[in-house]
N, C-alpha and C. Protein backbone atom coordinates (compact mmCIF):
# COMPACT_ATOMS: atom_id res chain seq x y z
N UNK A 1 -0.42 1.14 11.27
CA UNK A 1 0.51 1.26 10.13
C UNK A 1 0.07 0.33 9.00
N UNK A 2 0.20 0.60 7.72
CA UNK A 2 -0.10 -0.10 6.62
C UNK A 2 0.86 0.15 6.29
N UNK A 3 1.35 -1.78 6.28
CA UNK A 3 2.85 -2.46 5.58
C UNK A 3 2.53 -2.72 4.22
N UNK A 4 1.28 -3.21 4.12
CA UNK A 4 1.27 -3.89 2.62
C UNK A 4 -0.02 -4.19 2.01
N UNK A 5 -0.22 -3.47 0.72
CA UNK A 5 -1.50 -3.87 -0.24
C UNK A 5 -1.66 -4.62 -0.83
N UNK A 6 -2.49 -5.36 -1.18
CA UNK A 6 -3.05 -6.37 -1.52
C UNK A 6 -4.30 -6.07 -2.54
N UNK A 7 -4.74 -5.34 -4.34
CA UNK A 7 -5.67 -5.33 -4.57
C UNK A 7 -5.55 -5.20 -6.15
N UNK A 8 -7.08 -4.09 -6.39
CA UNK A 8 -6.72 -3.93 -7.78
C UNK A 8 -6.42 -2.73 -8.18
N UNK A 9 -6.02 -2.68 -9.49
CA UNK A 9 -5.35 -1.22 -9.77
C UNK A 9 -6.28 -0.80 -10.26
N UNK A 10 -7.09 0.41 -9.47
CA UNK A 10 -8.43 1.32 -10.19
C UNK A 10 -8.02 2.12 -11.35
N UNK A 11 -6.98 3.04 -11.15
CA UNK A 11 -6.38 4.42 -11.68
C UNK A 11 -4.90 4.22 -11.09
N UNK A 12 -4.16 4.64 -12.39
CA UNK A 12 -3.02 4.88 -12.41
C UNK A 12 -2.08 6.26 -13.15
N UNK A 13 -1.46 6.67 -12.56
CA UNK A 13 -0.40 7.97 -13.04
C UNK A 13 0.78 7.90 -12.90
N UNK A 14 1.44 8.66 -13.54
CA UNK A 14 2.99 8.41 -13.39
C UNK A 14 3.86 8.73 -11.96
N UNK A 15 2.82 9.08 -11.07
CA UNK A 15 3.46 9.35 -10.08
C UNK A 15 3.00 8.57 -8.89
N UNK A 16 1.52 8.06 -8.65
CA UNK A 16 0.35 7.04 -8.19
C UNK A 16 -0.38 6.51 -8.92
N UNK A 17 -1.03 5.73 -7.99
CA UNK A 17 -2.08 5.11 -8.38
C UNK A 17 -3.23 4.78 -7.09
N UNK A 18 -4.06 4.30 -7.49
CA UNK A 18 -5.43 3.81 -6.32
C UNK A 18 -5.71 2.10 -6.60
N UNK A 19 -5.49 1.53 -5.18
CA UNK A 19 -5.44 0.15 -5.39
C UNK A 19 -6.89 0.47 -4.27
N UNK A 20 -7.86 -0.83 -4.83
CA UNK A 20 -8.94 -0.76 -4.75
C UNK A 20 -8.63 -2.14 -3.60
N UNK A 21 -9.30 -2.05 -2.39
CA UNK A 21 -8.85 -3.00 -1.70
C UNK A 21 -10.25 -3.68 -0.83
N UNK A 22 -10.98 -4.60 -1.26
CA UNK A 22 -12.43 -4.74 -0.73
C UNK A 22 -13.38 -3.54 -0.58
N UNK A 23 -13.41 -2.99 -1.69
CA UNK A 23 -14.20 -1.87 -2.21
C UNK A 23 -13.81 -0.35 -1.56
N UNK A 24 -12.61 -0.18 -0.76
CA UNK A 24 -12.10 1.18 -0.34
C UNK A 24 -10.92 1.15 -1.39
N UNK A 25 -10.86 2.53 -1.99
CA UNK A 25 -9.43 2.94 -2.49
C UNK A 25 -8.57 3.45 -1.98
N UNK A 26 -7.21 3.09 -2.43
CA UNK A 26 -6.25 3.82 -1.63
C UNK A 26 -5.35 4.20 -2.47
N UNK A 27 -4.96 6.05 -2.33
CA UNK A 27 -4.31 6.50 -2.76
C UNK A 27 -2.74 6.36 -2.53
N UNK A 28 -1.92 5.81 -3.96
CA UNK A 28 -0.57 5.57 -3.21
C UNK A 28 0.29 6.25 -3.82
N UNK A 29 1.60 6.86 -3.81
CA UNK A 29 2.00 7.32 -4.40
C UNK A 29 3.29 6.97 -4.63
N UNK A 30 3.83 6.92 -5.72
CA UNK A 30 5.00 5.79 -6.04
C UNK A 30 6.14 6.71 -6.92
N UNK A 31 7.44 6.03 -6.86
CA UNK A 31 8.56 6.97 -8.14
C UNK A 31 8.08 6.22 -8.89
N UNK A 32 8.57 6.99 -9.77
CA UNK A 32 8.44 6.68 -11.41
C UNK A 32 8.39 5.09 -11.75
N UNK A 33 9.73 4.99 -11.15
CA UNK A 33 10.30 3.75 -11.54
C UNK A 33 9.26 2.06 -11.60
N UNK A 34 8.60 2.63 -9.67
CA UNK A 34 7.37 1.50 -9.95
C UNK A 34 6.48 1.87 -10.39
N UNK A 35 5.65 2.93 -10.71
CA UNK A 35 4.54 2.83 -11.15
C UNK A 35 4.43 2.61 -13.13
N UNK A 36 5.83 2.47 -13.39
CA UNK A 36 6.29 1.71 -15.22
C UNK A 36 5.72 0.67 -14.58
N UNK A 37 6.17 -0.34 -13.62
CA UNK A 37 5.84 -1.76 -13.13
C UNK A 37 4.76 -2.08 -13.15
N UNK A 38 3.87 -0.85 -12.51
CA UNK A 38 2.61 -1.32 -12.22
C UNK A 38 1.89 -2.55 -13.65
N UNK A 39 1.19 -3.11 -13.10
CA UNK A 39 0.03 -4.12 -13.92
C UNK A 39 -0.75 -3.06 -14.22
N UNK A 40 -1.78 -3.62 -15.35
CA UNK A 40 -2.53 -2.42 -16.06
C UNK A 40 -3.88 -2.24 -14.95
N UNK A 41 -4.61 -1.08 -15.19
CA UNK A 41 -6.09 -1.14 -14.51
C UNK A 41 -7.03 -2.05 -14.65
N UNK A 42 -7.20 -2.56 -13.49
CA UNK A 42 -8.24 -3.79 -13.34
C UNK A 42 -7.39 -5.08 -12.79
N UNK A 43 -6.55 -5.09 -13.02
CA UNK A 43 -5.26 -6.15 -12.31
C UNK A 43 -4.92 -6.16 -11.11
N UNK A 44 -4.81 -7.30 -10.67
CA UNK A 44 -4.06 -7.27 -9.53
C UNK A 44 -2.89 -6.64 -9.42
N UNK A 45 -2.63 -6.19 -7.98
CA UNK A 45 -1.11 -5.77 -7.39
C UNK A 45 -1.00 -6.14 -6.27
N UNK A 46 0.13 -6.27 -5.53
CA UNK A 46 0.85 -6.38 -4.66
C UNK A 46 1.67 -5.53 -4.14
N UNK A 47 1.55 -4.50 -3.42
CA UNK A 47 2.21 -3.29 -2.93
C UNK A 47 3.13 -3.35 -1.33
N UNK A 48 4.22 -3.50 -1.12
CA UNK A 48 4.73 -2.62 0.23
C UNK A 48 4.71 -1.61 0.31
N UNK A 49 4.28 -0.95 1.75
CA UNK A 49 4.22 0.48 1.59
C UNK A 49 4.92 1.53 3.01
N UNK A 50 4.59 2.09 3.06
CA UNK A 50 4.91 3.10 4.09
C UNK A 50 3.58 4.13 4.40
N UNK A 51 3.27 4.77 5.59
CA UNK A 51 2.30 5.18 5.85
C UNK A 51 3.29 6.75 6.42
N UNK A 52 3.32 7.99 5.65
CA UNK A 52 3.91 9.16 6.30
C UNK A 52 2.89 9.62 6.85
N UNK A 53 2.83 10.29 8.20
CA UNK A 53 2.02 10.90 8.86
C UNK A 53 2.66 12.28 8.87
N UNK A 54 1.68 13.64 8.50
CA UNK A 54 2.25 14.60 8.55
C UNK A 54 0.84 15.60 9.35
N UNK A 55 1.49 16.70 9.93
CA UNK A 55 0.22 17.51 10.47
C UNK A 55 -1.00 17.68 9.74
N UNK A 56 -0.44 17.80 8.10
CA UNK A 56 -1.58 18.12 7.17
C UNK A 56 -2.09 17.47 6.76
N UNK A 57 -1.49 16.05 6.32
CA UNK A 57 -1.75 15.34 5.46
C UNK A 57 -1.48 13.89 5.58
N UNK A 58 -1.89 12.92 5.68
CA UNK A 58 -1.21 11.53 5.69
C UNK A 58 -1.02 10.71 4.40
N UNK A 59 0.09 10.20 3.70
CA UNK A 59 0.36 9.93 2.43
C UNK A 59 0.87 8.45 2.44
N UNK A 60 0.58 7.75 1.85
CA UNK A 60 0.99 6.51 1.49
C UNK A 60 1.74 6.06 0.37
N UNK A 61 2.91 5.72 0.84
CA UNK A 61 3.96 5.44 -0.84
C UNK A 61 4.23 4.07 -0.51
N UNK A 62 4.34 3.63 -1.76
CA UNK A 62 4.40 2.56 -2.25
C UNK A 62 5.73 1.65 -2.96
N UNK A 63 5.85 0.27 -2.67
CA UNK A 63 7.21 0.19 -3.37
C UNK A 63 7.16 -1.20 -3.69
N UNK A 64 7.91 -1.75 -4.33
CA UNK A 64 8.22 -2.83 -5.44
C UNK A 64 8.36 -4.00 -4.34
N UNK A 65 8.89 -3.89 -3.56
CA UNK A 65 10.08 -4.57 -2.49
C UNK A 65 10.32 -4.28 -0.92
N UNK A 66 10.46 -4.88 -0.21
CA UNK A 66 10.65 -4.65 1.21
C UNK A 66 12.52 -3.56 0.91
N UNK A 67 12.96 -4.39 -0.05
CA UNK A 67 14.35 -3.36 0.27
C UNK A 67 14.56 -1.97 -0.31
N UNK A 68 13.43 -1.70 -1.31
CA UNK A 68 12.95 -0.53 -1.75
C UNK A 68 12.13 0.24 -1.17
N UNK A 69 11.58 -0.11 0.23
CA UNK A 69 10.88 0.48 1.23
C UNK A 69 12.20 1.06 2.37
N UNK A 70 12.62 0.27 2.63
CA UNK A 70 14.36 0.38 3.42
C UNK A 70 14.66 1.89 3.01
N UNK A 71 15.07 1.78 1.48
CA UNK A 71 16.27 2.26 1.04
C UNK A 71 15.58 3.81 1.12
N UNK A 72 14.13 3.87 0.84
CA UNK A 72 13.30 5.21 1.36
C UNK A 72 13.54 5.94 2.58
N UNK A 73 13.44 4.62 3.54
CA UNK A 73 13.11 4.87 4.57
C UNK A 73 14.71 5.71 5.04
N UNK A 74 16.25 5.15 4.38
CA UNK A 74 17.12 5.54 4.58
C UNK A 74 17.30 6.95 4.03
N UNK A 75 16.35 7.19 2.93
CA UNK A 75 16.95 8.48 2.11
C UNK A 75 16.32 9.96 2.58
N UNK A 76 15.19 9.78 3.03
CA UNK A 76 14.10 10.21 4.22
C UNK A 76 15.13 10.81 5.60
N UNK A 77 15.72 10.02 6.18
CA UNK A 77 16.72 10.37 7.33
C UNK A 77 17.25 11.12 7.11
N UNK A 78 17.96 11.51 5.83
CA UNK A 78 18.79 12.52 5.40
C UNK A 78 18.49 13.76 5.55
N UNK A 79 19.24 14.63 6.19
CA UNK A 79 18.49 15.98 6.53
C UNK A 79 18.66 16.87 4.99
N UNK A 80 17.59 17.21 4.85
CA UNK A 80 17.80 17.60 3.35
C UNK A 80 16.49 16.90 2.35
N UNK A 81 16.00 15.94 2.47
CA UNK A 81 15.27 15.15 2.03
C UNK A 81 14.35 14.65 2.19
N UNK A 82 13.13 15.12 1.79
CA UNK A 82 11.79 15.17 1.37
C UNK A 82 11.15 13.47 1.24
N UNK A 83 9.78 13.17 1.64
CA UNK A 83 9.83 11.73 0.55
C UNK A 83 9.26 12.37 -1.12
N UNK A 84 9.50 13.30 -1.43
CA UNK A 84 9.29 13.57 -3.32
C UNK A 84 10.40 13.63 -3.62
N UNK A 85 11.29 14.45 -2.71
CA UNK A 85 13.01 14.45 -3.35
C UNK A 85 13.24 12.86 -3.46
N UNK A 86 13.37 11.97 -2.15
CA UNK A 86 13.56 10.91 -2.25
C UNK A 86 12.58 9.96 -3.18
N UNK A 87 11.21 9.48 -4.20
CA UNK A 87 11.17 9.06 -4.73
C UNK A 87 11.13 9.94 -6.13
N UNK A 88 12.39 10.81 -6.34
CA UNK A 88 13.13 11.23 -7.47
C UNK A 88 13.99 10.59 -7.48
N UNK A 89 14.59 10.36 -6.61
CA UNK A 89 15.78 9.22 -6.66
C UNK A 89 15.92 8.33 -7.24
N UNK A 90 14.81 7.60 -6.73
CA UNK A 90 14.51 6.25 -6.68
C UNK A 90 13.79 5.94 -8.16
N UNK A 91 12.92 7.07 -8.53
CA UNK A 91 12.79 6.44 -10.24
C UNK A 91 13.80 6.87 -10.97
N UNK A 92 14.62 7.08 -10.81
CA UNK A 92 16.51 7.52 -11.55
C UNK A 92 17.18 6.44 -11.26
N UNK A 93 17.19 5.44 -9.99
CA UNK A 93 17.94 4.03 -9.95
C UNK A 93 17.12 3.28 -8.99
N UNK A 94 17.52 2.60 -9.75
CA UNK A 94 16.87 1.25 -8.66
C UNK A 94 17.68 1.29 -7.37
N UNK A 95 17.06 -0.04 -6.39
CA UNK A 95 18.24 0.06 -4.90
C UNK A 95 19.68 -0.09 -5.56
N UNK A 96 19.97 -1.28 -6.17
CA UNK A 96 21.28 -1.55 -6.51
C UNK A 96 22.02 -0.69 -6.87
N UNK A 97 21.90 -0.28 -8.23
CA UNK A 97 22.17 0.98 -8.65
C UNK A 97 22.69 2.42 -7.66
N UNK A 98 21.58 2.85 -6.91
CA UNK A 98 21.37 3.52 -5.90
C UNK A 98 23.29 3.24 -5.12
N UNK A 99 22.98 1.60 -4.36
CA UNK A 99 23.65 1.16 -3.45
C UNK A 99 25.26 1.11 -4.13
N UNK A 100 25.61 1.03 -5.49
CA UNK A 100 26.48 0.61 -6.03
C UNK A 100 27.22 2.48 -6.19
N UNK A 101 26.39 3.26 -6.47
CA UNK A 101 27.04 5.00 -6.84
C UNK A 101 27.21 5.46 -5.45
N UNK A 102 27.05 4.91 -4.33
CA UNK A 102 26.98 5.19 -2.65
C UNK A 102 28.16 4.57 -2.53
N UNK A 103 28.55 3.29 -2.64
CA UNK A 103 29.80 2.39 -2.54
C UNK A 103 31.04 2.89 -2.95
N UNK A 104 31.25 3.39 -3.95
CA UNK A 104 32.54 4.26 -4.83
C UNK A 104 32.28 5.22 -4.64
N UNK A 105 31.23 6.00 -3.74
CA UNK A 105 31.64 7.54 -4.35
C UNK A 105 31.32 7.89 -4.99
N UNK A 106 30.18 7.81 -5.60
CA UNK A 106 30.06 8.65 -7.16
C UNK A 106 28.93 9.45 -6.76
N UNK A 107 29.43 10.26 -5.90
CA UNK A 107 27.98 11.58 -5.52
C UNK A 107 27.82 12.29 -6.90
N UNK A 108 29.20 12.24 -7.96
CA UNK A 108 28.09 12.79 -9.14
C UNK A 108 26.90 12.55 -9.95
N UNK A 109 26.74 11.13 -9.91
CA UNK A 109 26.11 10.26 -10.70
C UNK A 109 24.68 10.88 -9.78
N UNK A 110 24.69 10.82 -8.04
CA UNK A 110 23.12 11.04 -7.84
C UNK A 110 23.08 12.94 -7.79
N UNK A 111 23.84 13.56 -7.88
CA UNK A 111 23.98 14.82 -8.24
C UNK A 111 23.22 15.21 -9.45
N UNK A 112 22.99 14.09 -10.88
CA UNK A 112 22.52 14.32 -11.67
C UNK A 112 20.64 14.05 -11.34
N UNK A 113 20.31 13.98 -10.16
CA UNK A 113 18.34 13.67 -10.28
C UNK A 113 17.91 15.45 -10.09
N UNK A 114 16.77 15.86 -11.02
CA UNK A 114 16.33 16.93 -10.44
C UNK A 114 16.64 17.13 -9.18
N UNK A 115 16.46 18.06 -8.65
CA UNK A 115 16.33 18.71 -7.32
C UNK A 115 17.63 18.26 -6.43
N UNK A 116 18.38 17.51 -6.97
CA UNK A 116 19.91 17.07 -6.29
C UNK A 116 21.23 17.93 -6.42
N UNK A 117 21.57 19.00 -5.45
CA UNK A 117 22.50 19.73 -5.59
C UNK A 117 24.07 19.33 -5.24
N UNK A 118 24.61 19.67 -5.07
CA UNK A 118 26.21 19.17 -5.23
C UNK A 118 26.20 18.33 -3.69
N UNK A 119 26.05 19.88 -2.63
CA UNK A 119 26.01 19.76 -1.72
C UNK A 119 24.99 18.41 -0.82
N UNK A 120 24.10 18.32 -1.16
CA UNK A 120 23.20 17.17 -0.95
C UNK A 120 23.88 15.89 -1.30
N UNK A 121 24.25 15.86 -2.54
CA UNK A 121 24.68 14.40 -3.30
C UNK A 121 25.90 14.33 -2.79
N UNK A 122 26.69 14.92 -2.51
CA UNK A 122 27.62 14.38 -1.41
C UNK A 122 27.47 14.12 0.08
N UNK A 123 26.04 14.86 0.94
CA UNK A 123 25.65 14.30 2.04
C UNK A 123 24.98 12.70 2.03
N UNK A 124 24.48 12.57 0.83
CA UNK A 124 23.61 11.60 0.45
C UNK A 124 25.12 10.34 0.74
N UNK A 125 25.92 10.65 -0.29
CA UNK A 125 27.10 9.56 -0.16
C UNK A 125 27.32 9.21 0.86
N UNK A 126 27.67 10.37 1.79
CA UNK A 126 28.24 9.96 3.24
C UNK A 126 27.62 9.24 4.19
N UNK A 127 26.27 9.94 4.29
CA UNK A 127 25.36 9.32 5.08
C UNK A 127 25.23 8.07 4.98
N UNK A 128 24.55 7.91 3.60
CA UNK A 128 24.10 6.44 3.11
C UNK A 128 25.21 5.44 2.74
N UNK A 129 26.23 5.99 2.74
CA UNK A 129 27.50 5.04 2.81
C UNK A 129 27.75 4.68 3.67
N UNK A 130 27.83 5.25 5.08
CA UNK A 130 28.00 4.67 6.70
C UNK A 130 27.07 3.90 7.12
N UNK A 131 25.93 4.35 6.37
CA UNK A 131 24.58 3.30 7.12
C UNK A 131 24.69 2.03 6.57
N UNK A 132 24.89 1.95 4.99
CA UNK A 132 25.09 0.72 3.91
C UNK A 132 26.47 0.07 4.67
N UNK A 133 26.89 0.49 4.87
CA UNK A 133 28.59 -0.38 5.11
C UNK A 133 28.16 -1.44 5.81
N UNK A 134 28.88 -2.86 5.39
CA UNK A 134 28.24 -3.82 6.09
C UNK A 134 27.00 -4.61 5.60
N UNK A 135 26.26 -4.07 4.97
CA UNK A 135 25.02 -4.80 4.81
C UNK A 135 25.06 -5.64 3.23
N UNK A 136 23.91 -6.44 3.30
CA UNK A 136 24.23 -7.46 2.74
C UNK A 136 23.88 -6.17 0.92
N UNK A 137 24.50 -6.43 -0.56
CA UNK A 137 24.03 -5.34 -1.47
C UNK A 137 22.17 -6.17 -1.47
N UNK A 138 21.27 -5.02 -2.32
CA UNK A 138 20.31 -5.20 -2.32
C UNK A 138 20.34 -6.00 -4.11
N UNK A 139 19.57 -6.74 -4.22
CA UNK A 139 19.60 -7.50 -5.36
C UNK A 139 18.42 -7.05 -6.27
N UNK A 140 18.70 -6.94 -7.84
CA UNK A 140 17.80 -6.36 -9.01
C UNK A 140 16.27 -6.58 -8.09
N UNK A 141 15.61 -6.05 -8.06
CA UNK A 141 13.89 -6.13 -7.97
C UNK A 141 12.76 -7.09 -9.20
N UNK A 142 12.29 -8.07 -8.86
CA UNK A 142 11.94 -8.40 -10.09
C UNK A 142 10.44 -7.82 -10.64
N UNK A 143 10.23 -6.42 -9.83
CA UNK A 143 8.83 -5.78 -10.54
C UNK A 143 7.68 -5.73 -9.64
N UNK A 144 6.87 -4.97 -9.78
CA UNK A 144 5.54 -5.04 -8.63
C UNK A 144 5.16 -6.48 -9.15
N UNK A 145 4.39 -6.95 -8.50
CA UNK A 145 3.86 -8.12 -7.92
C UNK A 145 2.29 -8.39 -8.11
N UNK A 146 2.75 -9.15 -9.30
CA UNK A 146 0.78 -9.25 -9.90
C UNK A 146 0.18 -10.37 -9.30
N UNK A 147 -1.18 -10.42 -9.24
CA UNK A 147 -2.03 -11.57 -9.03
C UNK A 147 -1.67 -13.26 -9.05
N UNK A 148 -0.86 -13.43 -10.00
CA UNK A 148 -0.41 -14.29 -10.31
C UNK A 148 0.72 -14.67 -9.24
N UNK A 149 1.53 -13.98 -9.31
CA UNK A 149 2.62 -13.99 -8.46
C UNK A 149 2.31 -14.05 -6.92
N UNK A 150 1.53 -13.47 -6.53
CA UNK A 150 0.76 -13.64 -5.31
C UNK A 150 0.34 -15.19 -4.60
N UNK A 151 -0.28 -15.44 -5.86
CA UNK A 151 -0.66 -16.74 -5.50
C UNK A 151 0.09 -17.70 -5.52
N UNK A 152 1.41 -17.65 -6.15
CA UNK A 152 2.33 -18.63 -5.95
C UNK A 152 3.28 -18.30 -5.25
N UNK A 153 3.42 -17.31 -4.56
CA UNK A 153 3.89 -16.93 -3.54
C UNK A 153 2.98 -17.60 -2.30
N UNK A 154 1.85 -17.66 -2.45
CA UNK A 154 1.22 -18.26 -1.07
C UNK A 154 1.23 -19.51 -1.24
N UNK A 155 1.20 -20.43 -2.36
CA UNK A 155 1.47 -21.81 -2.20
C UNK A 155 2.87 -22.70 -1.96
N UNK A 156 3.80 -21.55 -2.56
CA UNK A 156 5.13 -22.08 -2.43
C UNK A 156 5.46 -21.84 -0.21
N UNK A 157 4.52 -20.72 -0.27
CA UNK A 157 4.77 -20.43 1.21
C UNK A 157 4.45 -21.58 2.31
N UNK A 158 3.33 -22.26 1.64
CA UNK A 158 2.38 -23.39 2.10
C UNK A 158 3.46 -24.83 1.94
N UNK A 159 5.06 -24.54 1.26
CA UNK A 159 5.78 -25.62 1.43
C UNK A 159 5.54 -26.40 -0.13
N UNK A 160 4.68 -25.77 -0.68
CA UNK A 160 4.93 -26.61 -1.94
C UNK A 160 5.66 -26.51 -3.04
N UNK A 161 6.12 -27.13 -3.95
CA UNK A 161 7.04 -26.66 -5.13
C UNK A 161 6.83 -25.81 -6.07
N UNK A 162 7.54 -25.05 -6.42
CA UNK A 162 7.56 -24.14 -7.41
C UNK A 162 6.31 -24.52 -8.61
N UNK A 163 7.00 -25.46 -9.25
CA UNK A 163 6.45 -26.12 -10.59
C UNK A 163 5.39 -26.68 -10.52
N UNK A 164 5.22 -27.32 -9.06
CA UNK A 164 3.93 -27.95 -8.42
C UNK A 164 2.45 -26.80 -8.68
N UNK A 165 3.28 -25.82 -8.19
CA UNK A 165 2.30 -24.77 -7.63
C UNK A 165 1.83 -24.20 -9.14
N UNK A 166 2.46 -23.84 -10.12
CA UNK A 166 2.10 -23.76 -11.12
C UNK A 166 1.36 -24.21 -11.68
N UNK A 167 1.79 -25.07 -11.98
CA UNK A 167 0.94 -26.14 -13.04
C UNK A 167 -0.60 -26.73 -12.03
N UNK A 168 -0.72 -26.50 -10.89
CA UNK A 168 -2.02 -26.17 -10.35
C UNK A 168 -2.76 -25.10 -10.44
N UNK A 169 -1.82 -23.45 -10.79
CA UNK A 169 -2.46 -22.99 -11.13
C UNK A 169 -3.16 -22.28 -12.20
N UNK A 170 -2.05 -23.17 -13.21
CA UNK A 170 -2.65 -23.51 -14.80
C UNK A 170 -3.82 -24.09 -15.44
N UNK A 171 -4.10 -24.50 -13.84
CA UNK A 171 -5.68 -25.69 -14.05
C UNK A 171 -6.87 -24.57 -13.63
N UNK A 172 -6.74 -23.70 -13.07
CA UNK A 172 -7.09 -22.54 -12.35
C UNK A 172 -7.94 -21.30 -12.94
N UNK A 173 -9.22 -21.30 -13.74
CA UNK A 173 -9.53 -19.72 -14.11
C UNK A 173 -8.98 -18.74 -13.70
N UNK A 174 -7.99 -17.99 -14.41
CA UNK A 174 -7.34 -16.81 -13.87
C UNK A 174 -8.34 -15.68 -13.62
N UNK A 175 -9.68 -15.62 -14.31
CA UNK A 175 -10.16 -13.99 -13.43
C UNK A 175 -10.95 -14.34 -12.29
N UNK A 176 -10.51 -15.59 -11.43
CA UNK A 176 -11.61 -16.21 -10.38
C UNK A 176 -10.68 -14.93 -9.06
N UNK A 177 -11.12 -14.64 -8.07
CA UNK A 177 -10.51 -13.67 -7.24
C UNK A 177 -9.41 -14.19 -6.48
N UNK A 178 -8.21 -13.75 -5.93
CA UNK A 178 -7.13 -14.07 -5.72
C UNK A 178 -7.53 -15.24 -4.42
N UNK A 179 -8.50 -15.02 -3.53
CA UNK A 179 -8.12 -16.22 -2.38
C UNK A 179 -9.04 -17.44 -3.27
N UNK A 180 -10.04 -17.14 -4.00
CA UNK A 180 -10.23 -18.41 -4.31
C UNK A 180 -9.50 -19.22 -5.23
N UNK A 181 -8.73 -18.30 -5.88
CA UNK A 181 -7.99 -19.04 -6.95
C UNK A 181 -6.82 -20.26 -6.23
N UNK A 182 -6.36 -19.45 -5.18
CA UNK A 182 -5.94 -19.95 -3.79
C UNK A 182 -6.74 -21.46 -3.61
N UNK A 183 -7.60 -21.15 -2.81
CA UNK A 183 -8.25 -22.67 -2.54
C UNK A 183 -8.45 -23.62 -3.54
N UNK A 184 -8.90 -23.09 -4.76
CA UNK A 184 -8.78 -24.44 -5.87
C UNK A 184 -7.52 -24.79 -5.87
N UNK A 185 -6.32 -24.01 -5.81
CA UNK A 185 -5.33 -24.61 -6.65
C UNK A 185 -5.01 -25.36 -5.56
N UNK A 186 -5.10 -25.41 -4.23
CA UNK A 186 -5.23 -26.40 -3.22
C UNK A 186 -5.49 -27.85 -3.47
N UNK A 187 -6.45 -27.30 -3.73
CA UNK A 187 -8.14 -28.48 -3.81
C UNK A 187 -7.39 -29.15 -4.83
N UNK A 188 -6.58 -29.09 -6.17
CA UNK A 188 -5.90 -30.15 -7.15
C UNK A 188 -4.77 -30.31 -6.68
N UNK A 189 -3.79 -29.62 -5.75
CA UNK A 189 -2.90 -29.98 -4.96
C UNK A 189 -3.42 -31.10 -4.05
N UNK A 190 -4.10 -31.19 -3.19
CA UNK A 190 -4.54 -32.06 -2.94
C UNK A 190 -5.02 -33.29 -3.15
N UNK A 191 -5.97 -33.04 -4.75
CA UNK A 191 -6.12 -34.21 -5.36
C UNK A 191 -4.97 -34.80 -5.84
N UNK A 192 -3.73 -34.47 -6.19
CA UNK A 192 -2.51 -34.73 -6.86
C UNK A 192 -2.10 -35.66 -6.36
N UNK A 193 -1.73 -35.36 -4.65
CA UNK A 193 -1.21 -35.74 -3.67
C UNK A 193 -1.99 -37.08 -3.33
N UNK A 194 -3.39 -37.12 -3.56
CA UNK A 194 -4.19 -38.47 -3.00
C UNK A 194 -3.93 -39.37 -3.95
N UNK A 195 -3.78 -38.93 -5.04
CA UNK A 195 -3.39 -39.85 -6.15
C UNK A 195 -2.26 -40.67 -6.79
N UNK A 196 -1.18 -39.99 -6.21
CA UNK A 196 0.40 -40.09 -6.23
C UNK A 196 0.60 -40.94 -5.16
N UNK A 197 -0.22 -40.88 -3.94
CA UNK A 197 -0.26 -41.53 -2.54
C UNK A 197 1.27 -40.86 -2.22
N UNK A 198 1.09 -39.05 -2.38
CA UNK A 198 2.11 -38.63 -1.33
C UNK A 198 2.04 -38.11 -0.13
């Protein structure tokens, strides 16, 4: 199973793109909604994904967020629903959004995505309202996940501070490749630390 990409953006469309990942591409295919997000070609990304296996075909979609992979994975269950129906959805609302017209009732509101008939958008409510009940709401998405973000995601992971991690990797050539940019910003984390005597 492939949970998650890690590369650059070769080619992009409004519906996919190909993240170039130690010289193999991979075709992913995304709603609308993330592939606006995407970083431009030649940039880093950061992808969660899903791997559909089908007799014909095996397809890989892509998403912003672990809870935007979920909320697929919930809309998918629905008998009735495709993963193209379902990332129609999903570039029409975000999770919240999504989670908030499921909460009240408002099967009209997802009644309005292409291919969403009366009958559906009120299975959609029900379903996904019994499954949601209880769970914690899903919170705004703050966007696919560039190079940048990556890397301070792995230093803050490493226990260090936010601002710390930054401003190390302000010291940092940004087009150096994501793990080395990694180890330098270490390497002055480190020096910081010998110097501060922390």
């Amino acid at each position: 199973m492939i949970a998650e990409l890690s590369g650059t953006v070769s080619h992009k469309e409004s519906d996919q793109c190909v993240v170039n990942v130690g010289g193999v591409g991979y075709l992913v295919h995304l709603s609308a909604r993330t592939a606006s997000a995407l970083p431009g070609v030649g940039e880093r990304v950061h992808l969660y994904t899903h791997l559909l296996v089908r007799e014909e075909e095996w397809r890989l979609v892509g998403f912003s967020s672990p809870e935007e992979r979920r909320c697929f994975l919930d809309l998918i269950s629905v008998s009735g629903v495709g993963p193209k129906l379902a990332l129609q959805v999903m570039g029409q609302f975000s999770v919240p959004e999504l989670e908030e017209a499921v909460r009240r009732g408002e099967w009209e509101r997802i009644r309005a995505v292409p291919g969403v008939g009366t009958k559906l958008a009120q299975r959609l409510q029900l379903e996904l309202g019994s499954r949601w009940k209880g769970r914690e709401p899903a919170r705004e998405s703050s966007g696919v996940a560039s190079g940048e973000d990556e890397a301070l995601l792995a230093l803050t992971g490493l226990g260090y501070r936010p601002e710390e991690a930054k401003a190390a990797l302000a010291e940092v050539a940004a087009e150096l490749p994501l793990p080395q940019r990694i180890r330098e910003a270490l390497r002055r984390l480190d020096q910081h630390l010998k110097r501060t005597g922390g």
